[in-house]
Protein backbone atom coordinates (compact mmCIF):
# COMPACT_ATOMS: atom_id res chain seq x y z
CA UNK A 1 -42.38 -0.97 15.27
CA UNK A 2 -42.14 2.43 16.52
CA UNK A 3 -41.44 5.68 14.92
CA UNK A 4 -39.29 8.41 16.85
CA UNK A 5 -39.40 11.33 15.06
CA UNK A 6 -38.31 13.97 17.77
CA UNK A 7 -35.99 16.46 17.13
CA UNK A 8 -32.95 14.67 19.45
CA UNK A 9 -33.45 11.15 18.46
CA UNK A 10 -32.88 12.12 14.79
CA UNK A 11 -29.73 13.52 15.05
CA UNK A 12 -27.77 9.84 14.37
CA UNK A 13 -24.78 11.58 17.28
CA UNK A 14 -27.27 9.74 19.73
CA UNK A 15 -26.66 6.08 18.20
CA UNK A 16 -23.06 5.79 17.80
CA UNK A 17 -20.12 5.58 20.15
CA UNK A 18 -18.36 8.57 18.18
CA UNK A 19 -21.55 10.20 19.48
CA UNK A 20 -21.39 12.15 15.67
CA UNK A 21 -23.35 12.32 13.06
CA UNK A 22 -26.35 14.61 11.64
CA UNK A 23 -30.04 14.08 11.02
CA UNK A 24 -32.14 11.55 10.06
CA UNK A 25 -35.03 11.76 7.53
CA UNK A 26 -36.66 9.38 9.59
CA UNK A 27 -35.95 7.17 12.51
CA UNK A 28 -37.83 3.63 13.19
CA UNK A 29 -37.11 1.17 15.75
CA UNK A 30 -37.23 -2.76 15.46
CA UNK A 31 -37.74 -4.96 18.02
CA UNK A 32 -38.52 -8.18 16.36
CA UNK A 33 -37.14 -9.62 13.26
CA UNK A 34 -40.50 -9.48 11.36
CA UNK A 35 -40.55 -5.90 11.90
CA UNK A 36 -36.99 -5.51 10.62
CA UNK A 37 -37.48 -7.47 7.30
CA UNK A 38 -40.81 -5.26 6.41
CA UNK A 39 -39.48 -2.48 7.05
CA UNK A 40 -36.60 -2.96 4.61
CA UNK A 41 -39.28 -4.45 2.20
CA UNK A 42 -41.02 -1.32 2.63
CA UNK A 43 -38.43 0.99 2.13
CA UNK A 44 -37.10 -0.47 -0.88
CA UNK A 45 -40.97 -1.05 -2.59
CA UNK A 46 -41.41 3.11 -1.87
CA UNK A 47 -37.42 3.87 -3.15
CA UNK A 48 -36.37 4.91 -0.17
CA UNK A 49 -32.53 5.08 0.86
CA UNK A 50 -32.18 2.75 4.20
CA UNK A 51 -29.66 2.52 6.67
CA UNK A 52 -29.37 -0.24 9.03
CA UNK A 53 -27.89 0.74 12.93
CA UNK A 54 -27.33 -1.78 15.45
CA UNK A 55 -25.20 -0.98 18.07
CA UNK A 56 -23.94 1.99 16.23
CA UNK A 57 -19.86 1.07 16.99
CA UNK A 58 -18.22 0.54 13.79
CA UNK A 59 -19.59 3.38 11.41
CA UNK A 60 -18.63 7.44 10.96
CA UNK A 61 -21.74 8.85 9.84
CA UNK A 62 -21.62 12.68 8.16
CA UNK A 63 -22.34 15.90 9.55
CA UNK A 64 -25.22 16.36 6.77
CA UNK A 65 -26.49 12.67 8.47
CA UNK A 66 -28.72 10.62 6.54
CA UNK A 67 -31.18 11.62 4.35
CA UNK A 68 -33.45 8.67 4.60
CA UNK A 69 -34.97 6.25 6.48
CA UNK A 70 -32.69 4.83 9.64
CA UNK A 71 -33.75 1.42 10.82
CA UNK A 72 -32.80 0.97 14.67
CA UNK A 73 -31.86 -2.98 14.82
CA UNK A 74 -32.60 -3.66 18.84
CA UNK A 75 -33.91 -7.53 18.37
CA UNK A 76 -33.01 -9.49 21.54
CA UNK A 77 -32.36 -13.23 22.49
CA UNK A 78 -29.70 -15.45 22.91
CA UNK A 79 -31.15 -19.33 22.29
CA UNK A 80 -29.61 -22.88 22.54
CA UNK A 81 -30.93 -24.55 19.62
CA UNK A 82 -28.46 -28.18 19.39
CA UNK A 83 -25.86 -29.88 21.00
CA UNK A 84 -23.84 -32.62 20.14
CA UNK A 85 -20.04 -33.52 20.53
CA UNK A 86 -18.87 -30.93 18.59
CA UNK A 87 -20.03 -28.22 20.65
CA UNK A 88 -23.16 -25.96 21.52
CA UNK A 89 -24.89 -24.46 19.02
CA UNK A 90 -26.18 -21.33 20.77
CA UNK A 91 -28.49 -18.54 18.08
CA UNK A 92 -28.16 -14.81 19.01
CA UNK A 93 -30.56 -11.91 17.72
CA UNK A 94 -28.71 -9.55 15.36
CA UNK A 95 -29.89 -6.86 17.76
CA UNK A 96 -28.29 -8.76 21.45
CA UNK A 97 -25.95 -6.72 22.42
CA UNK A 98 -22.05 -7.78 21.81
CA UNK A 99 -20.59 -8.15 25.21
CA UNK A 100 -23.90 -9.37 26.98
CA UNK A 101 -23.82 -12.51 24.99
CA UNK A 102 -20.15 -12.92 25.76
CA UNK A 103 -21.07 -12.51 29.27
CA UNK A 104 -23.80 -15.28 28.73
CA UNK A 105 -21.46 -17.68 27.37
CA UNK A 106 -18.97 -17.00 29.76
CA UNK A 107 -21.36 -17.58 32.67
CA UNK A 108 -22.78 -20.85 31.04
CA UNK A 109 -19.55 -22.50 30.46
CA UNK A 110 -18.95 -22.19 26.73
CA UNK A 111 -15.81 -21.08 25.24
CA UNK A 112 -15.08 -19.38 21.93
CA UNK A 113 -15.45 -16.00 22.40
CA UNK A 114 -14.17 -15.00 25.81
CA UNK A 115 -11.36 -12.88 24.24
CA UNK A 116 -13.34 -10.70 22.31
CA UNK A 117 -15.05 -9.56 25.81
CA UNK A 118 -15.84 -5.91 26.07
CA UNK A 119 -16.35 -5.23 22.10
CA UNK A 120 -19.12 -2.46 21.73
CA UNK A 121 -22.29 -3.09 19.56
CA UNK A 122 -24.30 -5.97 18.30
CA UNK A 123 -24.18 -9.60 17.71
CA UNK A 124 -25.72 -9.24 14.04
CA UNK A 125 -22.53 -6.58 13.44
CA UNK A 126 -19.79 -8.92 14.21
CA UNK A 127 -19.81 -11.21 11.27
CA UNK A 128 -19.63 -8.32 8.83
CA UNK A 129 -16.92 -6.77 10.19
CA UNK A 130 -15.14 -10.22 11.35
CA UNK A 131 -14.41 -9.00 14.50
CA UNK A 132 -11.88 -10.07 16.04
CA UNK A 133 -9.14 -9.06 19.45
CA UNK A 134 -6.99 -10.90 21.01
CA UNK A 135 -6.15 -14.11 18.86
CA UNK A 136 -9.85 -14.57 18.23
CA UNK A 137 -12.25 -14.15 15.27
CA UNK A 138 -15.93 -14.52 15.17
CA UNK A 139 -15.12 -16.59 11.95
CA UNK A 140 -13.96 -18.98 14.72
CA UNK A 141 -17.39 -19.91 16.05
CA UNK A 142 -19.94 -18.86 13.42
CA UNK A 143 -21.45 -21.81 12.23
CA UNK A 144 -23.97 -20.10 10.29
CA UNK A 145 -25.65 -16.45 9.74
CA UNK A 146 -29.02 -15.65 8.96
CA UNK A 147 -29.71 -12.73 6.88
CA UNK A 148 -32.51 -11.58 4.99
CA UNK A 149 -31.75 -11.46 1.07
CA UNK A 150 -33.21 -8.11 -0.90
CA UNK A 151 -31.83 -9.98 -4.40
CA UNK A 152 -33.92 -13.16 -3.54
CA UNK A 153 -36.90 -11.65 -1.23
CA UNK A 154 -36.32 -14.61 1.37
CA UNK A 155 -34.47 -15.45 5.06
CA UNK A 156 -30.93 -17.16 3.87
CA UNK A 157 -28.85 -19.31 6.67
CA UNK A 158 -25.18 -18.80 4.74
CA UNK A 159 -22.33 -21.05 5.54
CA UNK A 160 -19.10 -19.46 6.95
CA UNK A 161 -17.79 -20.34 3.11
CA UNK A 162 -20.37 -18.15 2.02
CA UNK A 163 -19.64 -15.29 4.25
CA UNK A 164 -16.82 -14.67 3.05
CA UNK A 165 -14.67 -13.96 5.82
CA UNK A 166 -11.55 -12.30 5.74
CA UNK A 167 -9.31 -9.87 7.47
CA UNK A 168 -12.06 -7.83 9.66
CA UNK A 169 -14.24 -7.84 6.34
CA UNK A 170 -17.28 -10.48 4.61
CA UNK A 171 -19.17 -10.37 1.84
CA UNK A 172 -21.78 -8.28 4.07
CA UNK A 173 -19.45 -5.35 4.28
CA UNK A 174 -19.70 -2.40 1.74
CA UNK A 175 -23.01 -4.38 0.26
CA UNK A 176 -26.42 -3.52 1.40
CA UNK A 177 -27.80 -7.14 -0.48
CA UNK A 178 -27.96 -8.60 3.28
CA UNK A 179 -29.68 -7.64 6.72
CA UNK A 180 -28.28 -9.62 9.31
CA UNK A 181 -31.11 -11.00 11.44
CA UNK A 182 -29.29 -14.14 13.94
CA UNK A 183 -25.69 -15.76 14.04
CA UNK A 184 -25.52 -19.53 14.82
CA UNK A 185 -22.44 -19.86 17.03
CA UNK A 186 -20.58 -23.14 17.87
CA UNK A 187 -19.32 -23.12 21.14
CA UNK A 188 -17.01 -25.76 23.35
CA UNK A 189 -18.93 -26.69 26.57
CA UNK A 190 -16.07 -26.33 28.66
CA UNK A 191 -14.97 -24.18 31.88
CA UNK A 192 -11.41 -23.21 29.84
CA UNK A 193 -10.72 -20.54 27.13
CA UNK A 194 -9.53 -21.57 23.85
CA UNK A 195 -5.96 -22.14 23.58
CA UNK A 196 -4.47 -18.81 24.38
CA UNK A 197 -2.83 -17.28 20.78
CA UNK A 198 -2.14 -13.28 21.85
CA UNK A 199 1.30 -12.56 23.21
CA UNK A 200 0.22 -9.33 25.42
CA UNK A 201 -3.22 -11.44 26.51
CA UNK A 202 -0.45 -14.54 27.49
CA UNK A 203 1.46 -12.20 29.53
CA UNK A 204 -1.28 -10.83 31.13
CA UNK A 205 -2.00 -14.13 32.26
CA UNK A 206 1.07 -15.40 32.95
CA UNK A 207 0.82 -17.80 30.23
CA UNK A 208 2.39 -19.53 27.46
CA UNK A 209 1.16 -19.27 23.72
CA UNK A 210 -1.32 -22.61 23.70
CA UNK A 211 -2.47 -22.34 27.44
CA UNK A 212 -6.15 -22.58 27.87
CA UNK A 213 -6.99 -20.37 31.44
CA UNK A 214 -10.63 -20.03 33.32
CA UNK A 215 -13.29 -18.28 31.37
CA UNK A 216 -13.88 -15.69 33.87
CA UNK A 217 -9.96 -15.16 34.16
CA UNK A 218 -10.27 -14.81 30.55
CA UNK A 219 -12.94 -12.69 30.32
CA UNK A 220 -11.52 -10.49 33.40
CA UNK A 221 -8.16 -9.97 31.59
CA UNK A 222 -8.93 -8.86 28.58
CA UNK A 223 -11.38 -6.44 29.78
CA UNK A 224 -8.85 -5.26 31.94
CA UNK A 225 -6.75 -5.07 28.63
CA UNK A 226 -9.38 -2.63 27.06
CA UNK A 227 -10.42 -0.33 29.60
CA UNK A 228 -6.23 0.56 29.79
CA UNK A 229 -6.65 1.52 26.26
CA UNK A 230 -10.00 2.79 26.17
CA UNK A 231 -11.91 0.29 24.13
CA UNK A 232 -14.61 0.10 26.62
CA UNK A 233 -17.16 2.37 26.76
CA UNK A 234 -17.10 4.85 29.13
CA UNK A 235 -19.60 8.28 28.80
CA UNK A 236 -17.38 9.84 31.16
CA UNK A 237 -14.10 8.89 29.84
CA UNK A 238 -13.66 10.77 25.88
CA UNK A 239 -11.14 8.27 25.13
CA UNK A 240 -13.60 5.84 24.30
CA UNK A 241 -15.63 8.01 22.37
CA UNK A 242 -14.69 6.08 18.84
CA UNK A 243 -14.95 3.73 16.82
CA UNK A 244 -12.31 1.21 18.57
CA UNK A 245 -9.41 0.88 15.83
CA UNK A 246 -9.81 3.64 12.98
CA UNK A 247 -7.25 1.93 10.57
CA UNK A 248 -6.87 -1.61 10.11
CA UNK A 249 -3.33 -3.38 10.05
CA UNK A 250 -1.36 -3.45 6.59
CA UNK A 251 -0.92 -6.18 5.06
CA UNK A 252 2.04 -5.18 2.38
CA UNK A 253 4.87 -6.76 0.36
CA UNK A 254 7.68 -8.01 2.71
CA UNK A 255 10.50 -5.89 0.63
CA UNK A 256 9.57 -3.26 2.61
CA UNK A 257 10.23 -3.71 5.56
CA UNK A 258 14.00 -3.12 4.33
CA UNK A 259 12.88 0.69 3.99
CA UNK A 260 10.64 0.47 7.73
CA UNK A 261 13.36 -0.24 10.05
CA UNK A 262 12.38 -1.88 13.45
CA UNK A 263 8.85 -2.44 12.86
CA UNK A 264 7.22 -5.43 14.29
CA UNK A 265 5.41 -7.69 11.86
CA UNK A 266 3.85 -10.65 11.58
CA UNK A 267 3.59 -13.14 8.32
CA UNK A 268 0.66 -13.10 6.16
CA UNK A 269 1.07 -15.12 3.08
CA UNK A 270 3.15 -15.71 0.71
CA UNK A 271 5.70 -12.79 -0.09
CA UNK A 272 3.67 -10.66 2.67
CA UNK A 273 3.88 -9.37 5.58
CA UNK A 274 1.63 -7.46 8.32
CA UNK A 275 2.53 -4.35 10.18
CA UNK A 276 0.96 -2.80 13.05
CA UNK A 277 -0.95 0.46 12.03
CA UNK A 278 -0.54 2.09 15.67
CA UNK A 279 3.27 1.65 15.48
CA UNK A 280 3.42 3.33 11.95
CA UNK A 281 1.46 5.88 12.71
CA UNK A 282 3.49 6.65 16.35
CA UNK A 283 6.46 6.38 14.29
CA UNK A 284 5.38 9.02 11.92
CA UNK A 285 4.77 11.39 14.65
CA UNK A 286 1.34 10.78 15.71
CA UNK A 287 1.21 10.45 19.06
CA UNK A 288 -1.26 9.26 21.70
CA UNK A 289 -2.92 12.70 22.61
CA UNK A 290 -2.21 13.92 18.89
CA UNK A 291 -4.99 16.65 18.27
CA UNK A 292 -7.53 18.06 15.72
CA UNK A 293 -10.31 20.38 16.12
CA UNK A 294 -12.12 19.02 19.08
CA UNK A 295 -10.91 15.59 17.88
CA UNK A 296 -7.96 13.43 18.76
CA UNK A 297 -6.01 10.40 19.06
CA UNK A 298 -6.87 8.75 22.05
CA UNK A 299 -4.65 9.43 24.94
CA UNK A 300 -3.91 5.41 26.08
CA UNK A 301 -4.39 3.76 22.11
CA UNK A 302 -3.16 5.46 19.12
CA UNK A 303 -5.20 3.13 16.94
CA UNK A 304 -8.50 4.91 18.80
CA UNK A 305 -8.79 8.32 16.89
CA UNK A 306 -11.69 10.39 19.59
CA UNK A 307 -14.32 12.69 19.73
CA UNK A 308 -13.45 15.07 22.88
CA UNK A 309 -17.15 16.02 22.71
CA UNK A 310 -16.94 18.99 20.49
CA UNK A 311 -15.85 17.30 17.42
CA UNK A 312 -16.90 16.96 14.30
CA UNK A 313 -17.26 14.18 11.56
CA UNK A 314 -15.41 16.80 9.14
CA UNK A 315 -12.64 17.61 11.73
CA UNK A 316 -12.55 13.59 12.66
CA UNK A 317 -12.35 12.74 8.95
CA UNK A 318 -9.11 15.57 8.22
CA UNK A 319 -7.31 13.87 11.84
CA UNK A 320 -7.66 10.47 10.22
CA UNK A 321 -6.21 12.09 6.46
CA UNK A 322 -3.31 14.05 8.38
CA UNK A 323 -2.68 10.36 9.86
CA UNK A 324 -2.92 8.45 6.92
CA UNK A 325 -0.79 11.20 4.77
CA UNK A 326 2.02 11.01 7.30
CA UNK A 327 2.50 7.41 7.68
CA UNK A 328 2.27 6.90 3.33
CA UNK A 329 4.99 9.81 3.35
CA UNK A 330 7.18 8.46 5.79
CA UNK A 331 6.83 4.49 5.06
CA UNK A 332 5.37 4.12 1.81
CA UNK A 333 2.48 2.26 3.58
CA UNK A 334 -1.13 2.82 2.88
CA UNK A 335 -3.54 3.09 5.93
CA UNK A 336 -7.32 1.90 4.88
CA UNK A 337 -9.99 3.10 7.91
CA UNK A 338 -11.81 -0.15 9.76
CA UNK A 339 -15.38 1.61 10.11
CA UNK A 340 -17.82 1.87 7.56
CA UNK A 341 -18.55 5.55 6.20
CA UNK A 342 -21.77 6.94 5.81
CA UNK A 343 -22.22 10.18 3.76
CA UNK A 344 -18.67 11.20 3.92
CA UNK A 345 -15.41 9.85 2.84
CA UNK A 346 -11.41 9.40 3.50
């Protein structure tokens, strides 16, 4: 485990894709699981506050930073550990980058998780957030997650039950109670995708809802897919300096619609209905290219709101309010931000 206390590396800008965020108290690096465990146990035996980065893609960290101790999470390994005829049963460090293990399974025949290709951060991230793109969850193919308890002191394997899992949240989100150290994936051996379920993704194809296509068609699609709207990295293109989708979809009561007009939605349950956040926002006269002080909504997703490299977390945080005051005064709807917030708030 290795401290980096340097002047640049504690400025947390340098360990998220918003590339913002102010110092550190401290900065330590863990490369094995071990390492990550003590030096929770650590922090919390000496009262210090601890935050947990991986691949730093789904959290808008303050200006002021973090006054504390910041845990780098960069474990590695991807590991077949069972097979039977239910699928593969393949383990991946919480540290493994996202799309690298996507890029494994895609490679080794196993299907599951082609469509969420060309997500930024780390494995041990996904099941918090329940990421998901394209008609796919990781809920999907988690079979299990390990994560180290601070209530109990001990290494818990939790059932998908016990996650939690919901609408791009878990019961690891908002609740420090669990590190994340490996996710148990079940995969399909198989050179297809899973039946295709996302109408832009099917036409990209030149499928039907249901289709299953090659893997590496797949794969290639959808990345293609995400690089037109800036949700893949880039340092040279600002558009996908972000935190992918700022606001998540609303889920809201289906009476009203009658006051929305033409706006797309999908069911969700009894009585409700979801709505597309980039359409409401659009509609309420946010464009793509919409602008804030050295901030703005990306120019190809207006889901995607940017740093243009001399933003701030402040002038971010005001976009994303200006946004989310618009759309409740024009629609009635409620926007709720996707990323996790540290030191400031909407």
């Amino acid at each position: 485990m290795t401290d980096t206390p340097s002047a640049p590396e504690r400025f947390l800008s340098a360990y998220t894709t918003l590339r913002l965020g102010g110092p550190a108290g401290t900065v330590t690096t863990a490369v094995h699981t071990d390492e990550a465990v003590g030096a929770v146990q650590s922090a919390a035996a000496a009262g210090r506050r601890l935050l947990v980065l991986a691949g730093g893609s789904n959290v808008v960290i303050g200006d002021d930073g973090f006054d504390g101790e910041v845990l780098l999470l960069r474990t590695r390994g991807v590991e077949v550990v069972g097979e039977d005829a239910s699928g593969v049963l393949v383990r991946v460090a919480a540290g493994e980058p996202w799309d690298d293990f996507v890029a494994y399974a895609v490679t080794s025949g196993l299907s599951g998780v082609e469509c969420l290709s060309g997500i930024p951060g780390a494995a041990g991230s996904t099941p918090i957030q329940n990421v998901g793109a394209y008609g796919q969850e990781v809920a999907h193919t988690i079979a299990a997650v390990h994560a180290y308890d601070r209530q109990a002191g001990a290494i818990r394997v939790m059932t998908p039950e016990e996650c939690g899992f919901g609408y791009r949240t878990s019961v690891f989100k908002h609740d420090d109670r669990y590190l994340v150290t490996a996710v148990d994936f079940r995969l399909s051996r198989s050179g297809e995708s899973a039946p295709i379920r996302y109408a832009e993704l099917a036409r990209s194809l030149g499928a039907e809802a249901g289709d299953r296509v090659p893997l590496r068609q797949a794969r290639d699609t959808v990345l293609k897919l995400r690089a037109g709207k800036g949700m893949v990295l880039d340092p040279e293109d600002r558009d996908t300096w972000s935190v992918g989708s700022f606001f998540t979809n609303p889920v809201v009561p289906a009476g009203l619609l009658a006051g929305i007009g033409e706006a797309p939605h999908w069911p969700a349950g009894e009585g409700l209905v979801k709505l597309p956040a980039a359409w409401l926002i659009e509609h309420a006269g946010f464009p793509k290219g919409f602008a804030g002080d050295g901030v703005a909504i990306s120019g190809k997703h207006t889901l995607a709101l940017t740093n243009r490299g001399s933003g701030t977390t402040a002038a971010l945080l005001d976009l994303a309010r200006t946004i989310r005051d618009g759309v409740r005064a024009r629609y009635g709807v409620e926007l709720h931000p996707e990323p996790v917030l540290v030191g400031c708030e909407l």
